[in-house]
Protein backbone atom coordinates (compact mmCIF):
# COMPACT_ATOMS: atom_id res chain seq x y z
CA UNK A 1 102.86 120.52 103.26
CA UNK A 2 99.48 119.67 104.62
CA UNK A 3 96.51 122.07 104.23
CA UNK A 4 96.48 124.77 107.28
CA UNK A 5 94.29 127.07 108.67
CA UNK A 6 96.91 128.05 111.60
CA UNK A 7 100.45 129.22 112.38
CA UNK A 8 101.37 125.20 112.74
CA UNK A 9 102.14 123.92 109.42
CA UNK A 10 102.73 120.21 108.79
CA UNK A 11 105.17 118.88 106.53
CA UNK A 12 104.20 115.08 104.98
CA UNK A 13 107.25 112.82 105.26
CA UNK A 14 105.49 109.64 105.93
CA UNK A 15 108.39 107.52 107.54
CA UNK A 16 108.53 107.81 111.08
CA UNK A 17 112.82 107.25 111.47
CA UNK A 18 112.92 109.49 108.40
CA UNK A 19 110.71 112.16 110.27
CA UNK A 20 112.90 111.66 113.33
CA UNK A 21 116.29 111.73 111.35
CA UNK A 22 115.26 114.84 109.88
CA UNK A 23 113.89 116.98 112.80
CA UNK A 24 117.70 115.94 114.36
CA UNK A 25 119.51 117.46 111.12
CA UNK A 26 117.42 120.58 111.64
CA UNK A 27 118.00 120.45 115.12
CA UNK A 28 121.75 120.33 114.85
CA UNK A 29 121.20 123.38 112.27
CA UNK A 30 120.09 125.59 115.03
CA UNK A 31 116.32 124.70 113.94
CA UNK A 32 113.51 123.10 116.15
CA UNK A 33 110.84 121.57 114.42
CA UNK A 34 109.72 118.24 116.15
CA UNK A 35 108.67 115.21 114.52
CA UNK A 36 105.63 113.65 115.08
CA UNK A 37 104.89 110.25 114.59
CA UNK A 38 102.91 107.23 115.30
CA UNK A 39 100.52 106.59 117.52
CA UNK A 40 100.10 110.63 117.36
CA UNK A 41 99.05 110.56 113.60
CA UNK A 42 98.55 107.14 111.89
CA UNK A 43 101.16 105.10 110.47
CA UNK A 44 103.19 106.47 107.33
CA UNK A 45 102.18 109.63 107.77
CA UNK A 46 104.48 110.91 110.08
CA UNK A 47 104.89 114.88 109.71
CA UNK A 48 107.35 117.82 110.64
CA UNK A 49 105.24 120.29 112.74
CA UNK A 50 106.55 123.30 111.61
CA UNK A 51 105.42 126.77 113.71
CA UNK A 52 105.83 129.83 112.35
CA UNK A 53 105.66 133.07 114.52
CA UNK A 54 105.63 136.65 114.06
CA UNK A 55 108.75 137.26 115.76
CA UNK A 56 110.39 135.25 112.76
CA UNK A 57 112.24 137.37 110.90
CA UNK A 58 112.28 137.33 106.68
CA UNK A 59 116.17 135.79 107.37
CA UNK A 60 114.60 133.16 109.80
CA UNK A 61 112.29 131.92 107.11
CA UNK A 62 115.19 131.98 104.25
CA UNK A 63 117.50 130.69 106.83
CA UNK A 64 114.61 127.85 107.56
CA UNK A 65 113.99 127.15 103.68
CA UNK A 66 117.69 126.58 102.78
CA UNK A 67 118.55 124.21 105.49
CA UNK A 68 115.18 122.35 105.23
CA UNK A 69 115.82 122.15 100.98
CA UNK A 70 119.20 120.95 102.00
CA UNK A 71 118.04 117.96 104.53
CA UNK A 72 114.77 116.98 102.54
CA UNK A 73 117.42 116.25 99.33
CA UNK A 74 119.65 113.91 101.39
């Protein structure tokens, strides 16, 4: 991840279709955390802009670390 100061908390992937490609895989696991990509940040360092809030429960965030371990090793 990427330094943060907030609730938002970006997650370095560098390739924009790789970005994209995983955002859908979380997406289809029932978790939304948009890609963002060139021209929004500059080229190769496209991010996952992950939000966490308080009415995320301690299952949410396992639930969120398992399926994000699981895409980011394909």
């Amino acid at each position: 991840t990427i330094s943060s100061e907030s609730q938002i908390i970006p997650i370095l992937i560098g390739d924009a279709k790789k970005a994209v490609n995983i955002s859908k895989l979380l997406y289809e696991s029932g978790i939304l955390i948009p890609a963002i990509r060139p021209p929004t940040v500059p080229a190769n360092s496209s991010r996952l802009r992950m939000t966490v809030m308080s009415s995320h429960t301690k299952k949410d965030l396992e639930q969120l670390a398992q399926v994000l371990n699981e895409v980011l090793s394909l």
